[in-house]
Protein backbone atom coordinates (compact mmCIF):
# COMPACT_ATOMS: atom_id res chain seq x y z
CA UNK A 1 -116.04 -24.94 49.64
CA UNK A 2 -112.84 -24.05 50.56
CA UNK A 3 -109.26 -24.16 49.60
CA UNK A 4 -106.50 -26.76 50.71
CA UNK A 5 -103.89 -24.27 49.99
CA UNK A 6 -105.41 -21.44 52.48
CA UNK A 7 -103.20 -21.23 55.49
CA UNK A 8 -104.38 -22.54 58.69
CA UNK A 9 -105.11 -19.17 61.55
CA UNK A 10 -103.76 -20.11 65.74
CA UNK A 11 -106.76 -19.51 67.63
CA UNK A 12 -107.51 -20.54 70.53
CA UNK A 13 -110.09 -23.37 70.50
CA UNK A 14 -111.86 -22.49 73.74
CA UNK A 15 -112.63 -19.01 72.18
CA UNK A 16 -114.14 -21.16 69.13
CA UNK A 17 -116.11 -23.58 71.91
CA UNK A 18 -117.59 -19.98 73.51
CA UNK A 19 -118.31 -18.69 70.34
CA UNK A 20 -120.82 -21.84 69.25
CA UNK A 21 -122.01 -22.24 72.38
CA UNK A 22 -123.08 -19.19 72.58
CA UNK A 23 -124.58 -18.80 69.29
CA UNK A 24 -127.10 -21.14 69.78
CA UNK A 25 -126.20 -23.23 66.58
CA UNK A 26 -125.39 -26.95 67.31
CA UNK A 27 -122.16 -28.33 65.27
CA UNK A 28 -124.55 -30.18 63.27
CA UNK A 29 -126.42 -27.30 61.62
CA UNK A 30 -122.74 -25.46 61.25
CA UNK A 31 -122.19 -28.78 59.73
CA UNK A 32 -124.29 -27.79 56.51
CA UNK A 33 -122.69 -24.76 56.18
CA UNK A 34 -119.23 -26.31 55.59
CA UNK A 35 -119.99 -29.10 53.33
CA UNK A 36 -119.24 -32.60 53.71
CA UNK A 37 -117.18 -33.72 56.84
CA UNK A 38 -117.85 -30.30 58.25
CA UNK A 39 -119.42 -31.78 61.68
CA UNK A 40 -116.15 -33.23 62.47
CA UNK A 41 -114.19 -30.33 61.12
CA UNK A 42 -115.81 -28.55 63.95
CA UNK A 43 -115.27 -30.58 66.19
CA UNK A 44 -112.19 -30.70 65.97
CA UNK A 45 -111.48 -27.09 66.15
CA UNK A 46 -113.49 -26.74 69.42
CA UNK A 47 -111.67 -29.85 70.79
CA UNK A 48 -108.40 -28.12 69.41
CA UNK A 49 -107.18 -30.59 67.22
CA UNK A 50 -107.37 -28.66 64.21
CA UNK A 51 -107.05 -24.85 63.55
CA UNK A 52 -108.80 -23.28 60.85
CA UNK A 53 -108.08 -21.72 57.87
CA UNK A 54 -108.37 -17.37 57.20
CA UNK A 55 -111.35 -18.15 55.07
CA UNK A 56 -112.73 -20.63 57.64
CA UNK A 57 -112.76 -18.38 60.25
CA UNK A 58 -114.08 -15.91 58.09
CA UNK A 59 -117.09 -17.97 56.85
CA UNK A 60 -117.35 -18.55 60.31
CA UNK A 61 -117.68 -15.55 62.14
CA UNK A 62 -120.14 -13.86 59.00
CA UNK A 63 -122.36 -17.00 59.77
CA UNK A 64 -122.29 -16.86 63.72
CA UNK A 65 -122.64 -12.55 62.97
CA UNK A 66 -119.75 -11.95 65.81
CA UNK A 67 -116.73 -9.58 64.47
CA UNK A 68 -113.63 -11.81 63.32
CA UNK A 69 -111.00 -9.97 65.96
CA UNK A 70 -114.00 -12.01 68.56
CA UNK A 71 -112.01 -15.03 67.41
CA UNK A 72 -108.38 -14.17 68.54
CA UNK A 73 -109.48 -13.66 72.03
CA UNK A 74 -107.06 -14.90 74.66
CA UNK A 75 -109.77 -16.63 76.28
CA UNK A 76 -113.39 -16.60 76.56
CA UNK A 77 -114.43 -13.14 77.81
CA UNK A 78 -116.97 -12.73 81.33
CA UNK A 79 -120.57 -12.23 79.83
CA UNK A 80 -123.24 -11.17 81.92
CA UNK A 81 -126.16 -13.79 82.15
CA UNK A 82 -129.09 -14.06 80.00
CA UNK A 83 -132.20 -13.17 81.16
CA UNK A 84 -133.84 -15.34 83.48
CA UNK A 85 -135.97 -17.40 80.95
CA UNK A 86 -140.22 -16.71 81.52
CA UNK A 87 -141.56 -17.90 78.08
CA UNK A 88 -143.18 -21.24 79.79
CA UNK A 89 -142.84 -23.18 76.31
CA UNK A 90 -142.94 -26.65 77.11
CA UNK A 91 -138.96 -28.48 75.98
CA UNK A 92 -137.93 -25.07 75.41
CA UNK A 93 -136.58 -24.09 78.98
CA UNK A 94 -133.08 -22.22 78.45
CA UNK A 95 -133.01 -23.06 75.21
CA UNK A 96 -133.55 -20.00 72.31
CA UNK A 97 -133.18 -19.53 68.66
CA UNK A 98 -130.14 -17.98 67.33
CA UNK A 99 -131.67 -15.18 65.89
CA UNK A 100 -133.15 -14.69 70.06
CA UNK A 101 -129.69 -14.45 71.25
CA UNK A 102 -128.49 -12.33 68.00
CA UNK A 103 -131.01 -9.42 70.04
CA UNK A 104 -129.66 -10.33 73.19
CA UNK A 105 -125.87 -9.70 72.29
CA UNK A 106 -126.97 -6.49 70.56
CA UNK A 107 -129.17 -5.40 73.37
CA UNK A 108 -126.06 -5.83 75.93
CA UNK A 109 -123.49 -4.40 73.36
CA UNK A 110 -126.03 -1.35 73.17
CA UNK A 111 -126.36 -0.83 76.76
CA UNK A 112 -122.51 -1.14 77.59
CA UNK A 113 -121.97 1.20 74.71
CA UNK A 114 -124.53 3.56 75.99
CA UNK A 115 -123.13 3.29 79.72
CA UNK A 116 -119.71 4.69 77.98
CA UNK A 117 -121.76 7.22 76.29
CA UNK A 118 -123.10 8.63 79.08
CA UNK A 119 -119.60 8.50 81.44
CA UNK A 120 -118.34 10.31 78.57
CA UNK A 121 -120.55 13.24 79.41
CA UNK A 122 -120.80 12.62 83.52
CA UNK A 123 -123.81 11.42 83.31
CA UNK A 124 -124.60 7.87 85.29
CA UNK A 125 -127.83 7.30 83.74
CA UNK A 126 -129.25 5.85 86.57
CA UNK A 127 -133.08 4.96 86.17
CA UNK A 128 -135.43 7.49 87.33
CA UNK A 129 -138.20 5.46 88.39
CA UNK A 130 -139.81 4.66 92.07
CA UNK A 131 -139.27 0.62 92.03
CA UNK A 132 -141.49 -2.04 93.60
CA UNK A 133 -141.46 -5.62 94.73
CA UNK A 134 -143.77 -8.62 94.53
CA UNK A 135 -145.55 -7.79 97.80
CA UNK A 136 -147.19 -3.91 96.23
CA UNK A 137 -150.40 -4.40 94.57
CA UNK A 138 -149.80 -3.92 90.90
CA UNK A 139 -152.61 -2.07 90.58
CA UNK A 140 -151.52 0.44 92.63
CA UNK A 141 -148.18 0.62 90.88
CA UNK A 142 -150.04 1.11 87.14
CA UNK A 143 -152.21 4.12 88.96
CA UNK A 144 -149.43 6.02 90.19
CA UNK A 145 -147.33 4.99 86.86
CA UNK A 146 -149.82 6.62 84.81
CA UNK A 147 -150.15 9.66 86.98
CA UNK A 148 -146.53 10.07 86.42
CA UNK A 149 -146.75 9.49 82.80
CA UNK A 150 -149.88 11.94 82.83
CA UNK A 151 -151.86 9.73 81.29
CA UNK A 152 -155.65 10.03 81.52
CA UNK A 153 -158.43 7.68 79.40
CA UNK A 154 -158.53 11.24 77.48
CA UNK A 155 -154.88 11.38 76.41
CA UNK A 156 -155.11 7.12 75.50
CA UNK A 157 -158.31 8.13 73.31
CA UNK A 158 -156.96 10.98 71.69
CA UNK A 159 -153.68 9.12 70.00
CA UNK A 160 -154.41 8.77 66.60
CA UNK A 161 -152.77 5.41 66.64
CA UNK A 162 -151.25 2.80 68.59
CA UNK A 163 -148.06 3.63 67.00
CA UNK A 164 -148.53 7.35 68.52
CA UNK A 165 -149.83 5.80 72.15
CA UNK A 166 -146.44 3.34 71.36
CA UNK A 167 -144.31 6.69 71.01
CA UNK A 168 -145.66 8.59 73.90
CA UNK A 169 -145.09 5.60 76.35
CA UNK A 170 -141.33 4.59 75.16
CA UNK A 171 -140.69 8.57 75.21
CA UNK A 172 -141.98 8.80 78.69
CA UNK A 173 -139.89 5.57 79.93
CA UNK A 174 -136.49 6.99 77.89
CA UNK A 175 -137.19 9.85 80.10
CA UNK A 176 -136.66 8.33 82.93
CA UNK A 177 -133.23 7.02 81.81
CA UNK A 178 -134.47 3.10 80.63
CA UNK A 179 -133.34 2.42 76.86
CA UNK A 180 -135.74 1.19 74.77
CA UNK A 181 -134.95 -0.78 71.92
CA UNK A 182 -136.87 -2.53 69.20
CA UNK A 183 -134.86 -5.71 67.73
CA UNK A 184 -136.23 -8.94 65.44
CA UNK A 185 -136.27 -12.27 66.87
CA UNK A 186 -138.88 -15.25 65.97
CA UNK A 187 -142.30 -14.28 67.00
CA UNK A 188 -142.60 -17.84 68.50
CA UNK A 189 -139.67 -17.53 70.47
CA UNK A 190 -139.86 -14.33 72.11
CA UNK A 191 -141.99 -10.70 72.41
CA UNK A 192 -140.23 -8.98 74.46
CA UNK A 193 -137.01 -9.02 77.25
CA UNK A 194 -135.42 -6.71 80.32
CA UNK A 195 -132.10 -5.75 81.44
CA UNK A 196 -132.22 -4.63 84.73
CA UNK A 197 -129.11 -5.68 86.11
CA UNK A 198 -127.00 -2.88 85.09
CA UNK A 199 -127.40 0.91 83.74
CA UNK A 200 -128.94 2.18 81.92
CA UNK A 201 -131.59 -0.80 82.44
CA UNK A 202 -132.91 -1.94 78.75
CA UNK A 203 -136.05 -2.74 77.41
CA UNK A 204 -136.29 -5.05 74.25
CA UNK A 205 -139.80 -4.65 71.95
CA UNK A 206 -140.13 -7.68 69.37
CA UNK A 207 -140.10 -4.98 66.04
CA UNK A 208 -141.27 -8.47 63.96
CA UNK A 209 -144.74 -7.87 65.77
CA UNK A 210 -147.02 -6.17 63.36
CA UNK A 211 -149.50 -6.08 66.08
CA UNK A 212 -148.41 -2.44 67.88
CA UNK A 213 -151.30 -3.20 70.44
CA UNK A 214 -149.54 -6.11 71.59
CA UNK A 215 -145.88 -4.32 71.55
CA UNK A 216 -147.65 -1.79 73.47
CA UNK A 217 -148.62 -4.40 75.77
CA UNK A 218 -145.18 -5.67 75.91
CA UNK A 219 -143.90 -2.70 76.44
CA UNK A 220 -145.36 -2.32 80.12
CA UNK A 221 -144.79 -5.77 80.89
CA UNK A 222 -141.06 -5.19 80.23
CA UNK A 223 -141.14 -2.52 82.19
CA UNK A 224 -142.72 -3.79 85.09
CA UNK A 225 -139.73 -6.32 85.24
CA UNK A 226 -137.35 -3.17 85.30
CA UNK A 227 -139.75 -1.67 88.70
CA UNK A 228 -139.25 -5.12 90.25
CA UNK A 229 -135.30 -5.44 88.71
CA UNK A 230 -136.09 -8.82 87.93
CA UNK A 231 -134.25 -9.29 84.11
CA UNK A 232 -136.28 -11.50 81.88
CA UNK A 233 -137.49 -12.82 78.73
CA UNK A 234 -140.68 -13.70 77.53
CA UNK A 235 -144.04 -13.99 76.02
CA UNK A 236 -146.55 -11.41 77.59
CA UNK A 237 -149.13 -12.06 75.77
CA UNK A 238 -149.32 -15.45 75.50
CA UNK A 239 -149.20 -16.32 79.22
CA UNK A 240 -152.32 -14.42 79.77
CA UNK A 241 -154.36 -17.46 79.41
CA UNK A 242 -152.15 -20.26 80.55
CA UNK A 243 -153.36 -22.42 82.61
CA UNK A 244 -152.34 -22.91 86.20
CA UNK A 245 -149.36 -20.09 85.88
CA UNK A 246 -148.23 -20.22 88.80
CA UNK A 247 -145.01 -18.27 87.83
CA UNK A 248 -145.68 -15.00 90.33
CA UNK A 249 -143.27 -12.56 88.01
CA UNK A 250 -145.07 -13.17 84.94
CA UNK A 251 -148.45 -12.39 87.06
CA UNK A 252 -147.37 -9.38 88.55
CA UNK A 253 -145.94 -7.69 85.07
CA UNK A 254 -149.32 -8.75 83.36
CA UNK A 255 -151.46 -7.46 86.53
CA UNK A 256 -149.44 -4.13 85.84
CA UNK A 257 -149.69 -4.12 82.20
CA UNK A 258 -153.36 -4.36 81.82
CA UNK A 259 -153.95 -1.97 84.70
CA UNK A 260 -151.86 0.63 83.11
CA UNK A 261 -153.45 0.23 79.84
CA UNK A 262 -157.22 -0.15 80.75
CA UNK A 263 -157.54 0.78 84.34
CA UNK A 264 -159.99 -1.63 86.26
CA UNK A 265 -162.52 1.08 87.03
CA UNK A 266 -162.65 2.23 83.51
CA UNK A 267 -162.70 -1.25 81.64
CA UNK A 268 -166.12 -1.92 84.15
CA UNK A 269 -167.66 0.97 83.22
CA UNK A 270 -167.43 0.47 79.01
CA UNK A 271 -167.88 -3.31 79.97
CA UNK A 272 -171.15 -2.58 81.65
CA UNK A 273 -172.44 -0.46 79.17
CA UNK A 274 -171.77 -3.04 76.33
CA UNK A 275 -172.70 -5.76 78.54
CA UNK A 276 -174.33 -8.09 75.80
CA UNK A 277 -172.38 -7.29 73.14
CA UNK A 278 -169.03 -7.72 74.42
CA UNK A 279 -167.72 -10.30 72.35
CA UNK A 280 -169.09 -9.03 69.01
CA UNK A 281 -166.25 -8.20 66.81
CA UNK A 282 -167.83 -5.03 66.93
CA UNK A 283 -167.31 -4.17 69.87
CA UNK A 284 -163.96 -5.66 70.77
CA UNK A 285 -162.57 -3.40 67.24
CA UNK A 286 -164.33 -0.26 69.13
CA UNK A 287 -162.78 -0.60 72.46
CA UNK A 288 -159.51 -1.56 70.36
CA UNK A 289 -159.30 1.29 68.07
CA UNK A 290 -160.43 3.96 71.55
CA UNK A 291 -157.96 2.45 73.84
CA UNK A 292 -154.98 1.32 71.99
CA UNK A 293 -155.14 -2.23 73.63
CA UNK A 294 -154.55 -5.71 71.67
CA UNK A 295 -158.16 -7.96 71.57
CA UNK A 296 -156.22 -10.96 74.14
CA UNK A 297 -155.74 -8.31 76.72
CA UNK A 298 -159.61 -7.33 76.37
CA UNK A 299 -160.36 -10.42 76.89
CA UNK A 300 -158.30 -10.84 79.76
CA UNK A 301 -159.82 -7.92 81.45
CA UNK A 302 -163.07 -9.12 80.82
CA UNK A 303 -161.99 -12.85 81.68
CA UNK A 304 -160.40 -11.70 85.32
CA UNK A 305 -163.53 -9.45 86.47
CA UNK A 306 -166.29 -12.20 85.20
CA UNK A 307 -167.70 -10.52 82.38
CA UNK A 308 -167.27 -13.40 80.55
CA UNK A 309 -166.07 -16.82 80.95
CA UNK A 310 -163.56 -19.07 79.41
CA UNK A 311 -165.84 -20.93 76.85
CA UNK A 312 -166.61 -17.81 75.60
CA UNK A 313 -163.21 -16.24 75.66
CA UNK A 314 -162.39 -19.95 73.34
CA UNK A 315 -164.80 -18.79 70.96
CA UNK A 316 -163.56 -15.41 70.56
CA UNK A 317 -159.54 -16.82 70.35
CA UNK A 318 -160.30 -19.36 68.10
CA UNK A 319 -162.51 -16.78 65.52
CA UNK A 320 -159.43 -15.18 64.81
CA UNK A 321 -156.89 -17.50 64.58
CA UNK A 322 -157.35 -18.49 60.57
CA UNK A 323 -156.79 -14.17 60.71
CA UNK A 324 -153.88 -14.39 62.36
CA UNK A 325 -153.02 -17.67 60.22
CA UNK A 326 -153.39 -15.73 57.44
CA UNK A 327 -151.42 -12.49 58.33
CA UNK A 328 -148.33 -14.39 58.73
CA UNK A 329 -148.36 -14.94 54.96
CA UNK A 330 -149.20 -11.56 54.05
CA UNK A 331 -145.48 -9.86 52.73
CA UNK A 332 -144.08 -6.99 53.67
CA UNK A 333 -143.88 -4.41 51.44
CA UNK A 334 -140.14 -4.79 49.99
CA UNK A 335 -137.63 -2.77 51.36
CA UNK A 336 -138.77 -1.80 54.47
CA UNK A 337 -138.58 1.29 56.05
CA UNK A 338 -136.03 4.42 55.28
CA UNK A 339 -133.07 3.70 56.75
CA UNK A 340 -133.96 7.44 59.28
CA UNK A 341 -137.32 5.71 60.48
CA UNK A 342 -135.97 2.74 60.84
CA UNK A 343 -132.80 4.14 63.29
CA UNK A 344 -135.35 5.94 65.03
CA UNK A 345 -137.82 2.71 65.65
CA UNK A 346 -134.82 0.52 66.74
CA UNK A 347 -132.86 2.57 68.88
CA UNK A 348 -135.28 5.26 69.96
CA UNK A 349 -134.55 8.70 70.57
CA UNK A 350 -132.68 8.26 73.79
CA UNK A 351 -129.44 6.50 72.59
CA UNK A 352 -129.64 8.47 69.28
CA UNK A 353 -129.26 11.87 71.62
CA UNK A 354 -126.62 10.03 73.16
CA UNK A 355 -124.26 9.19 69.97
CA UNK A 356 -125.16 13.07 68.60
CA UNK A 357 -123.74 14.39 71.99
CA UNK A 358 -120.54 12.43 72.43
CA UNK A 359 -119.45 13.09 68.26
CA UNK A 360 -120.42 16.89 69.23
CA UNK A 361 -117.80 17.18 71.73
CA UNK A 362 -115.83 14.99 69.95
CA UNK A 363 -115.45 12.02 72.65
CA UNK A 364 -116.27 9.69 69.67
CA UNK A 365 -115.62 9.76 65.94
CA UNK A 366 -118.15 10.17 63.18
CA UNK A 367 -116.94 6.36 61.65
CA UNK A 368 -117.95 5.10 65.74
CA UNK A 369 -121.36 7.23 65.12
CA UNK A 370 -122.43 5.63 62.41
CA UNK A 371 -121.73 1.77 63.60
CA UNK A 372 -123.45 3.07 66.49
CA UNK A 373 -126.52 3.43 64.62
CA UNK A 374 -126.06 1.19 62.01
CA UNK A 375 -126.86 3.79 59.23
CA UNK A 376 -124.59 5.85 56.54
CA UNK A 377 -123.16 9.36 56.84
CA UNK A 378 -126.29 10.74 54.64
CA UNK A 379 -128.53 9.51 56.97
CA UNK A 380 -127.28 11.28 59.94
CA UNK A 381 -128.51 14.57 60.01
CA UNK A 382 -131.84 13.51 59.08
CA UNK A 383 -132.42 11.06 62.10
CA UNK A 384 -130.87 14.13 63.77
CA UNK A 385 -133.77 16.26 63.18
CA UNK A 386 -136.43 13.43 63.33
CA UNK A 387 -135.62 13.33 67.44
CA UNK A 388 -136.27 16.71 67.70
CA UNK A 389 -139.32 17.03 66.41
């Protein structure tokens, strides 16, 4: 693959070790990148018996996606810690996909670059929010949550669409000076993860869920970890139903998160009244479409106040797995979204104000603006005028 003849670049080989490490690649999947021998090749530049050549290293750092000048590092640089790891997947403790700790690097490089951002215009943008510990009654939390948030069962049922009840929540967290951020990883390896060990605290939203009932879902459960400033990772939705969790984070951010979407006194009245149909797809797509809430937290709600029991919430699960089955196969429509909605949906309106303000008073330049937001000079003015709308 590559030339004897290309000259051999002095880096240092504990930058190289930090670099895989941290990539989440082992040297034998690098291997197969580099051809035959490349294992050892490896190897040996981590061990620091070799040094690699220009187009090595550039081969290299394109594959790991970390900027080349990462490379000539004196030394390994202080990161801040992942998030504490709440997935509960059996052999999986610690351990994440590359394409999982791609959104984690770009979540942290997004916060520090927002923290400058905001120093830049004397602004600490320190989280607004009242916090809470493990002791408060999530419950109570969600009620006073959505009193600040003005939400009612009215304003839930009057979004047109999840994506709309999606939009009103993240708005009315970004208000409150917590970044929200919406970044692909592998739907089996994570939903969702918090930052709350430094400001502006950071949500992460799965954007590879088509679901927007369950990022919805996510969405509080993330932020419950930011009231309790406990950073995590994990898989809201799919530790609703495990057994014996005994893990009492994970409990209190789901407590939170269905309370704040379908308050307890509200999901027993609409319960009640559809008493023996409530497992009819029916009526789970009703009280879906109404309340902007995914069919697993439904079923949790009517799980934890004994409106049904767990044969019955079996049934229901295992009904629509050949759907789900079969929606993984289904293809997105090619191309995706324009490059303006998709800004908009991955860095939210709160970090875009942020980049607009600093290249308006010319504390950054428009080149910085646009790596910011990962978009071309066309582009800008009309994400511009998409957050204010």
């Amino acid at each position: 693959m590559f030339k004897d003849s290309d000259f051999e670049v002095d880096v240092e080989h504990e930058v190289i070790k930090w670099l895989v490490d941290s990539s989440g690649y082992t040297t034998e999947k690098l291997s197969e990148q580099f051809g035959t021998g490349g294992e050892n090749t490896i190897k040996e530049w981590i061990e620091g018996k070799k040094k690699p050549t220009e187009k090595q290293l550039e081969y290299l750092a394109k594959y790991l996606k970390r900027p080349l000048a990462a490379f000539f590092l004196p030394k390994p640089p202080e990161e801040k810690p992942r998030p504490k790891d709440y997935r509960m997947l059996p052999g999986k403790e610690g351990k994440f996909d590359p394409k999982t700790l791609l959104a984690i690097r770009t979540a942290r490089r997004l916060q520090k670059i927002s923290k400058e951002l905001a120093e830049n215009l004397d602004n600490k943008i320190k989280q607004n929010i009242f916090s809470a510990d493990l002791t408060d009654n999530p419950k109570k939390i969600a009620e006073r949550y959505r009193n600040i948030f003005q939400i009612t069962d009215e304003t839930q049922k009057n979004r047109k669409t999840p994506r709309d009840a999606f939009k009103m929540l993240r708005e009315s967290i970004e208000k409150r000076n917590i970044l929200v951020f919406q970044i692909p990883m592998p739907m089996e390896d994570a939903r969702g993860f918090a930052l709350s060990d430094d400001n502006p605290c950071v949500i992460v939203v799965n954007s590879k869920e088509d679901r927007i009932e369950a990022r919805l879902f996510t969405l509080m459960h993330e932020f419950a970890h930011i009231l309790l400033n406990k950073s995590g990772i994990d898989m809201p939705e799919n530790s609703l139903f495990i057994l014996n969790n005994q893990n009492e984070v994970e409990k209190w951010c789901n407590e939170f998160a269905s309370e704040f979407l379908l308050p307890e006194k509200t999901a027993m009245e609409i319960f009640t009244k559809n008493k023996m149909t409530l497992t009819t797809t029916e009526t789970l797509n009703t009280f879906k479409k109404k309340y902007k809430v995914s069919k697993l937290m439904l079923l949790y709600n009517m799980r934890k106040l004994n409106y049904i029991t767990d044969i019955q919430v079996d049934e229901v699960v295992g009904r629509y797995k050949p759907v789900q089955k079969e929606s993984k196969k289904t293809k997105r429509k090619p191309g995706g979204p324009a490059p303006d909605v998709r800004c908009l949906s991955e860095k939210g309106k709160k970090f875009i104000s942020l980049v607009s303000k600093n290249l308006d008073k010319n504390f950054i330049t428009e080149r910085d603006a646009l790596d910011y937001l990962s978009i071309k000079s066309t582009q800008y003015n009309k994400i511009l005028s998409k957050i204010r709308e």
